[in-house]
Protein backbone atom coordinates (compact mmCIF):
# COMPACT_ATOMS: atom_id res chain seq x y z
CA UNK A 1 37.28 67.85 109.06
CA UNK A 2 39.08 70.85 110.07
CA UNK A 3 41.40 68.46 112.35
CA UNK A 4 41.94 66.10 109.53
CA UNK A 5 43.01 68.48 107.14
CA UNK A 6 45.29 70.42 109.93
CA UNK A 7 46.76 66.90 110.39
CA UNK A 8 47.57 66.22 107.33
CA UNK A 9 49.27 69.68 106.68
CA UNK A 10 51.47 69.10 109.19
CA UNK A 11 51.98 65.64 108.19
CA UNK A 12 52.95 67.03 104.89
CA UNK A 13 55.07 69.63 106.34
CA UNK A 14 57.00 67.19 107.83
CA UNK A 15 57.48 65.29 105.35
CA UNK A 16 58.62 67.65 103.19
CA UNK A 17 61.43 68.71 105.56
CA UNK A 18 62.42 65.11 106.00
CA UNK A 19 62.48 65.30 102.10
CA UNK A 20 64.87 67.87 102.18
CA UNK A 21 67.36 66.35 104.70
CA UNK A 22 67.35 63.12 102.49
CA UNK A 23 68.61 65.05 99.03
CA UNK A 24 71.52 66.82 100.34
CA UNK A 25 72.39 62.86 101.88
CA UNK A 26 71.72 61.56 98.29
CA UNK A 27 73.37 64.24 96.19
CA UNK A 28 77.36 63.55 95.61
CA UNK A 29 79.34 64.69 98.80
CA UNK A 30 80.44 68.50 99.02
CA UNK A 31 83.85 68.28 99.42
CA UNK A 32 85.44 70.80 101.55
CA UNK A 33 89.29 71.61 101.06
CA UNK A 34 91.79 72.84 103.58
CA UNK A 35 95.34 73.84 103.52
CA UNK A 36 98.12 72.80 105.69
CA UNK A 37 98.90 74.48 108.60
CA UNK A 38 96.36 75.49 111.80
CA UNK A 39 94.62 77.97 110.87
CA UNK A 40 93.21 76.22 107.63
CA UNK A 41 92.70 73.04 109.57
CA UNK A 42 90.53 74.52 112.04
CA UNK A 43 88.05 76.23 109.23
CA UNK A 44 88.23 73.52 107.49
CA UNK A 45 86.83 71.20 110.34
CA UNK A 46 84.54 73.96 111.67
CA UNK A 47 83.29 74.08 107.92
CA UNK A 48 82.66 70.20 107.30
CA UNK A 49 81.14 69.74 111.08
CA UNK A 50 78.57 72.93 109.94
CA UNK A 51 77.73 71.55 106.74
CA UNK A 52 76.56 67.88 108.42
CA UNK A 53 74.91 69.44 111.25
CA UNK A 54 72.46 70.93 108.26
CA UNK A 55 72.16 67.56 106.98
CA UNK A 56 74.97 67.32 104.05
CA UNK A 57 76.66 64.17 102.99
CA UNK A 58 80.23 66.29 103.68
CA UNK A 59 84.15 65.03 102.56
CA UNK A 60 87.40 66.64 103.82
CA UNK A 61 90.33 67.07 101.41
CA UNK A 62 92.66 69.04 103.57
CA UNK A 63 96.42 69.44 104.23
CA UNK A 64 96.90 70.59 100.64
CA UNK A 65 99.86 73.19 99.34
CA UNK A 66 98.12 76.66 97.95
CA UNK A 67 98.48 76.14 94.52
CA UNK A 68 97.44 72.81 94.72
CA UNK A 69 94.52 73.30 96.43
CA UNK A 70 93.22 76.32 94.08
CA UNK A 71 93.53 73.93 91.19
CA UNK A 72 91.97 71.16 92.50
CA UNK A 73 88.77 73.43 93.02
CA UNK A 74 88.94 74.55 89.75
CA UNK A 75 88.93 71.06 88.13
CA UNK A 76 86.24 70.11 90.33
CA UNK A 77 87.58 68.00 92.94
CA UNK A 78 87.08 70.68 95.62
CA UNK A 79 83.83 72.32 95.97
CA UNK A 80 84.29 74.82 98.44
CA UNK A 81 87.16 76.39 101.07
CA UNK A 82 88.00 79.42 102.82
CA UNK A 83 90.64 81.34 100.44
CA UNK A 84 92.66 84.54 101.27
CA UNK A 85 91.84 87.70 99.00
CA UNK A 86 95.99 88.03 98.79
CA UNK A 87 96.43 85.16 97.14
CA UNK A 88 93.55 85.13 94.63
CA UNK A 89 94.79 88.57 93.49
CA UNK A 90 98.86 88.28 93.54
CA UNK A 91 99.30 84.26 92.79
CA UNK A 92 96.40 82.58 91.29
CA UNK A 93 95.25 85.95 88.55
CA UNK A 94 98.82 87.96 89.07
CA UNK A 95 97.73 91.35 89.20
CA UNK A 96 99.37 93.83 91.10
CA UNK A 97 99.03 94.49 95.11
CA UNK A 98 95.39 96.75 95.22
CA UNK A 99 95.61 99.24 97.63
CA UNK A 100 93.02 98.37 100.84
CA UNK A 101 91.38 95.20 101.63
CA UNK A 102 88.18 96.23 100.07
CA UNK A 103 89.69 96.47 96.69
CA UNK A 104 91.62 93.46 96.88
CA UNK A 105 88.47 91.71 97.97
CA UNK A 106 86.20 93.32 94.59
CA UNK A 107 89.44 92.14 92.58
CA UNK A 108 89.19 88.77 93.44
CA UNK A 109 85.96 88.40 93.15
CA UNK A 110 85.67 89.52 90.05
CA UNK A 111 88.73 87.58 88.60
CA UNK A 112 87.39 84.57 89.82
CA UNK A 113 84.08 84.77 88.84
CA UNK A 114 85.52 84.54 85.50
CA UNK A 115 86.35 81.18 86.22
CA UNK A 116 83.59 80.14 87.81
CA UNK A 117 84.21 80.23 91.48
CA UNK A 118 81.91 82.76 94.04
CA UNK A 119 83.53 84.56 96.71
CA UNK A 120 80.96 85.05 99.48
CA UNK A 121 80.98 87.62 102.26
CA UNK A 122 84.56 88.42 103.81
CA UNK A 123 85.47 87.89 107.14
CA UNK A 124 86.68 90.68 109.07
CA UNK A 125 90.45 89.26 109.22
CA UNK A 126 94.00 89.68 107.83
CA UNK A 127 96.03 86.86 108.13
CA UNK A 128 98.57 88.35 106.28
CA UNK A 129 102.58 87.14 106.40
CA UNK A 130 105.02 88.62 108.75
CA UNK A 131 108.41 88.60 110.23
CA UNK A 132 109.05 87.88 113.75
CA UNK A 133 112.05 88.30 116.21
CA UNK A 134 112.20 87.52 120.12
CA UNK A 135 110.84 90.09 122.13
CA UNK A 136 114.39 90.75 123.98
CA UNK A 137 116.56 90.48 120.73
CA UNK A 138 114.46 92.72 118.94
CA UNK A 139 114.66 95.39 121.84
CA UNK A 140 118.67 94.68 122.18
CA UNK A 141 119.44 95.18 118.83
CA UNK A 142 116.83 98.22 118.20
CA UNK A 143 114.52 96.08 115.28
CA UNK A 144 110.72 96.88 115.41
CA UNK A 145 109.92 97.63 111.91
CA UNK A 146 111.21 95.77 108.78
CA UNK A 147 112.85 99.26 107.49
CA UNK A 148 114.99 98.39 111.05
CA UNK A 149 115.78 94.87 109.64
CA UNK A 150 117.18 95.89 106.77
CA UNK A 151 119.41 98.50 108.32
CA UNK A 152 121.05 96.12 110.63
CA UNK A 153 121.51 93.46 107.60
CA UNK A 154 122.95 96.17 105.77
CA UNK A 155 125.38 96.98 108.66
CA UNK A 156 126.81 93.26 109.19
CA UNK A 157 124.43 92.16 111.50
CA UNK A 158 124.46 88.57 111.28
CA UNK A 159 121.24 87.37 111.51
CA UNK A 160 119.47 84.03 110.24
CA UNK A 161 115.84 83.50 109.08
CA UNK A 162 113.72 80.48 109.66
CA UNK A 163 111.35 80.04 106.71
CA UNK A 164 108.89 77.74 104.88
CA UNK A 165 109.55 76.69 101.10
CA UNK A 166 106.82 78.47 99.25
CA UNK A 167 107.81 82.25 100.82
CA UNK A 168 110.75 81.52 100.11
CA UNK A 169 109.92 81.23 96.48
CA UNK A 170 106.24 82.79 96.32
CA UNK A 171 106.37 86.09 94.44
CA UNK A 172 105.19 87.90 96.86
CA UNK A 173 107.22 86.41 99.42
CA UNK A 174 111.05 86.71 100.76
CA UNK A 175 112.67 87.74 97.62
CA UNK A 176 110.37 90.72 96.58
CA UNK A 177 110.26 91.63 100.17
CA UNK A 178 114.08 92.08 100.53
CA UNK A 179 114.17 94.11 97.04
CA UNK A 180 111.21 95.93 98.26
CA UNK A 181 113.10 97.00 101.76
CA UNK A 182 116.70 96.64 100.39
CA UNK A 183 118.52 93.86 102.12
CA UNK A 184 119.35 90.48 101.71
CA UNK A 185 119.69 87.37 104.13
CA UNK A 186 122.20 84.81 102.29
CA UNK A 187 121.34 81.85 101.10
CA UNK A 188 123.54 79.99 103.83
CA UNK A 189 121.65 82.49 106.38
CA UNK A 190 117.91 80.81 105.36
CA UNK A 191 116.64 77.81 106.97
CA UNK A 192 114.00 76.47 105.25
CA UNK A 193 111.48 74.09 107.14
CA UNK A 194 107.61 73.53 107.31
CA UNK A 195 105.58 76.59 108.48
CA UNK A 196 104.64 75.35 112.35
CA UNK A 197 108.67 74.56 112.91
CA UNK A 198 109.68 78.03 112.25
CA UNK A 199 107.72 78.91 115.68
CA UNK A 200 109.92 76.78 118.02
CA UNK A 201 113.44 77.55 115.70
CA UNK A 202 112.95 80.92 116.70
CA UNK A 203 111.57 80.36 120.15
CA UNK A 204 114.15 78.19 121.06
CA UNK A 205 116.99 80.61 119.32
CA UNK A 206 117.79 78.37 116.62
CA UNK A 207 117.39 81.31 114.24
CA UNK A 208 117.33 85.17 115.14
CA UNK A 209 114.20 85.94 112.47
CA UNK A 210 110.92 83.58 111.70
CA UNK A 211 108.44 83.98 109.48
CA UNK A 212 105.34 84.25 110.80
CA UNK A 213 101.59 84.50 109.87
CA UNK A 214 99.86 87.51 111.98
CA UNK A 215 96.74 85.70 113.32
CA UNK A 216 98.83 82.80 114.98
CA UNK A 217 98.70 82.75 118.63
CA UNK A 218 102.33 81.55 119.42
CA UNK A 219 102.88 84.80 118.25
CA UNK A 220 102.01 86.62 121.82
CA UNK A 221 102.07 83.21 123.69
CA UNK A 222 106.22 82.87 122.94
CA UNK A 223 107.11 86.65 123.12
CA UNK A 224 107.47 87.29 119.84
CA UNK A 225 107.48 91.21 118.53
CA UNK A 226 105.94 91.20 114.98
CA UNK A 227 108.06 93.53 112.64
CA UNK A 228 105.52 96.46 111.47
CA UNK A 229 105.39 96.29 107.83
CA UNK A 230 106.14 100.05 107.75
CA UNK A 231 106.34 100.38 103.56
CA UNK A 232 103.13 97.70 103.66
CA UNK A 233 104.87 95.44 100.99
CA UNK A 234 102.42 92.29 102.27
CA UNK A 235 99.24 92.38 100.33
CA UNK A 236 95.71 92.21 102.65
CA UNK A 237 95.22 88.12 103.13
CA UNK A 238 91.37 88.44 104.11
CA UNK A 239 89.40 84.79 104.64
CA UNK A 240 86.46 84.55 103.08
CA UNK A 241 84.26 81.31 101.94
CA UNK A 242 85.05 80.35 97.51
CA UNK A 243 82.51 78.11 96.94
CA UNK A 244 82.38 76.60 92.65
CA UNK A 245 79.62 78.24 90.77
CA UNK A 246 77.76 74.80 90.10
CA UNK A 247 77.90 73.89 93.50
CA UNK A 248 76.18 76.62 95.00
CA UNK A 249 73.40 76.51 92.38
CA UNK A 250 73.10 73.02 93.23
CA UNK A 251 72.61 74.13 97.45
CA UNK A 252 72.11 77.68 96.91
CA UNK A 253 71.63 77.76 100.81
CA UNK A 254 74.98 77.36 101.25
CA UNK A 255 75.67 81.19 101.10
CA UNK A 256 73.41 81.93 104.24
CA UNK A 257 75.45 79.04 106.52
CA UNK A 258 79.06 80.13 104.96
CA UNK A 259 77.98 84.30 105.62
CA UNK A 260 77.27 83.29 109.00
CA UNK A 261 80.42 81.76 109.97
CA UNK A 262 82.37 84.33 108.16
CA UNK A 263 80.66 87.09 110.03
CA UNK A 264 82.19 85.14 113.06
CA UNK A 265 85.00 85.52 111.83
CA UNK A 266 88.04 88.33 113.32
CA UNK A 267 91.57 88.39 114.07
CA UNK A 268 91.41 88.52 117.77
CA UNK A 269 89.10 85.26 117.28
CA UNK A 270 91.09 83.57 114.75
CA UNK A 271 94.69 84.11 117.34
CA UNK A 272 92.49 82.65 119.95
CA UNK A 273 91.41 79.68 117.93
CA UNK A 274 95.01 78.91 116.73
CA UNK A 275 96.70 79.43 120.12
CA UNK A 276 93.85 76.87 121.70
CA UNK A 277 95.69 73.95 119.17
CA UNK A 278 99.01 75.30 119.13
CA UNK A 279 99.75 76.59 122.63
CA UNK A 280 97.07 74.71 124.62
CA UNK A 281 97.04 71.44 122.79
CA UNK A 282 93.51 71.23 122.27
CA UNK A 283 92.23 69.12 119.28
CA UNK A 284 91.25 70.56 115.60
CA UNK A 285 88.26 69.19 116.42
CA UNK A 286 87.17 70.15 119.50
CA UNK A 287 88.05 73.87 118.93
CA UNK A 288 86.62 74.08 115.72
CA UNK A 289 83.15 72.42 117.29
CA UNK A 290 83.38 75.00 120.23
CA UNK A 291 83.61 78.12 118.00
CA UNK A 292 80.75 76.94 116.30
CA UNK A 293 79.14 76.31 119.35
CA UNK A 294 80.15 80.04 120.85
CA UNK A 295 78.64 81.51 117.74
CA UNK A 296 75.58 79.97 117.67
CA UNK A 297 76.02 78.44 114.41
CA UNK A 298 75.22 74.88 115.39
């Protein structure tokens, strides 16, 4: 009797977890958005390839703009994707710059819990903007800081900038940065051009300054000296997993899985990760399966 009954415990057991596995596969799909460069790409497969591997019927909706990706997860279409705390604050609920990551972080949260989206734990990261000259050119003409920058625009140097579209037009992006610093590059002196091109226009000396995004490995892999923010006009851009309010009361286990990853999460490992696509030609997919791999998280 006692064999039966430990039988059919087990029996149970199992078929409760077999249970489990076949709701999330029934449920509608989770839908997991990315943005369009890298970075974004790389979460956003690392994200999708987590959520099947814990049995998840899992779509990807990724290669969207910022603005059109926020407000696709707030009308539904998106369920979850990794968000920076700069641009929850600044663009999406424009408040004005906090002053440390933590309190940019507690800001967004609580904005956007007012519209129903849950900001889980942070990553440890800042993948914040930045402005980026060649290594010898920045030595030669004595430009390390962006204070240095804007001295040499101011004295005639003639210098061009490589950048993408929405900086050039974001609020907190090229214009408030050059009446923040005092300087301006003229219009004929921008090239504007998708985010990954500005890499090899400055590599290849098409322009003298790039914009750049601080956790990108072509950054160290072409020889590129970052310009310190010295007057820290670029708000804290800190990853962390936005997940809608339904959804994760729907799959509340969903928060353990997304904490995890994000505690894997630095800036020496995202640089890594983004120089293994962009500088050793690896595949999205393969990088983001051997992260998750690295970290246990599979």
């Amino acid at each position: 009797m006692k064999h039966l009954i430990m039988t059919l415990l087990t029996t149970l057991g199992l078929g409760l977890s077999a249970t489990t596995m076949t709701a999330h596969a029934q449920d509608d799909p989770i839908v997991v958005g990315g943005l369009n460069y890298t970075e974004h790409l790389i979460l956003t497969s690392a994200t999708f390839q987590l959520l099947q591997a814990n049995g998840y019927d899992v779509d990807k909706r990724e290669g969207l703009g910022t603005s059109v990706l926020r407000q696709a997860q707030e009308n539904g279409q998106v369920d979850l994707y990794w968000e920076y705390t700069g641009n929850s604050v600044i663009l999406f609920n424009d408040q004005p710059q906090p002053d440390n990551a933590a309190e940019t972080y507690a800001t967004a949260k609580r904005l956007d819990a007012e519209k129903g989206l849950v900001w889980l734990n942070p990553s440890d990261t800042n993948n914040t903007y930045a402005l980026a000259m060649r290594e010898a050119e920045a030595e030669k003409l004595g430009i390390h800081t962006l204070s240095d920058l804007a001295a040499a625009m101011n004295d005639g140097a003639d210098l061009t900038l490589a950048s993408n579209a929405e900086f050039y037009a974001r609020e907190d992006g090229l214009r408030p940065l050059q009446e923040a610093y005092g300087f301006e590059f003229p219009r004929s002196s921008v090239k504007r051009m998708d985010s990954g091109l500005t890499y090899n226009a400055l590599r290849e000396g098409e322009v003298d300054v790039a914009l750049v995004f601080a956790t990108d490995g072509r950054n160290g892999a072409f020889n590129f000296e970052v310009l310190d923010d010295d007057q820290q006009f670029f708000p804290v851009y800190q990853l962390a997993p936005v997940v809608r309010e339904e959804t994760l009361d729907a799959h509340p286990e969903l928060s353990t899985l997304l904490n995890d990853m994000s505690a894997a999460l630095n800036d020496p490992t995202l640089i890594d990760l983004n120089r293994r696509v962009d500088v050793d030609d690896q595949s999205i997919e393969r990088v983001a399966k051997d992260f998750l791999n690295e970290n246990d998280l599979l």
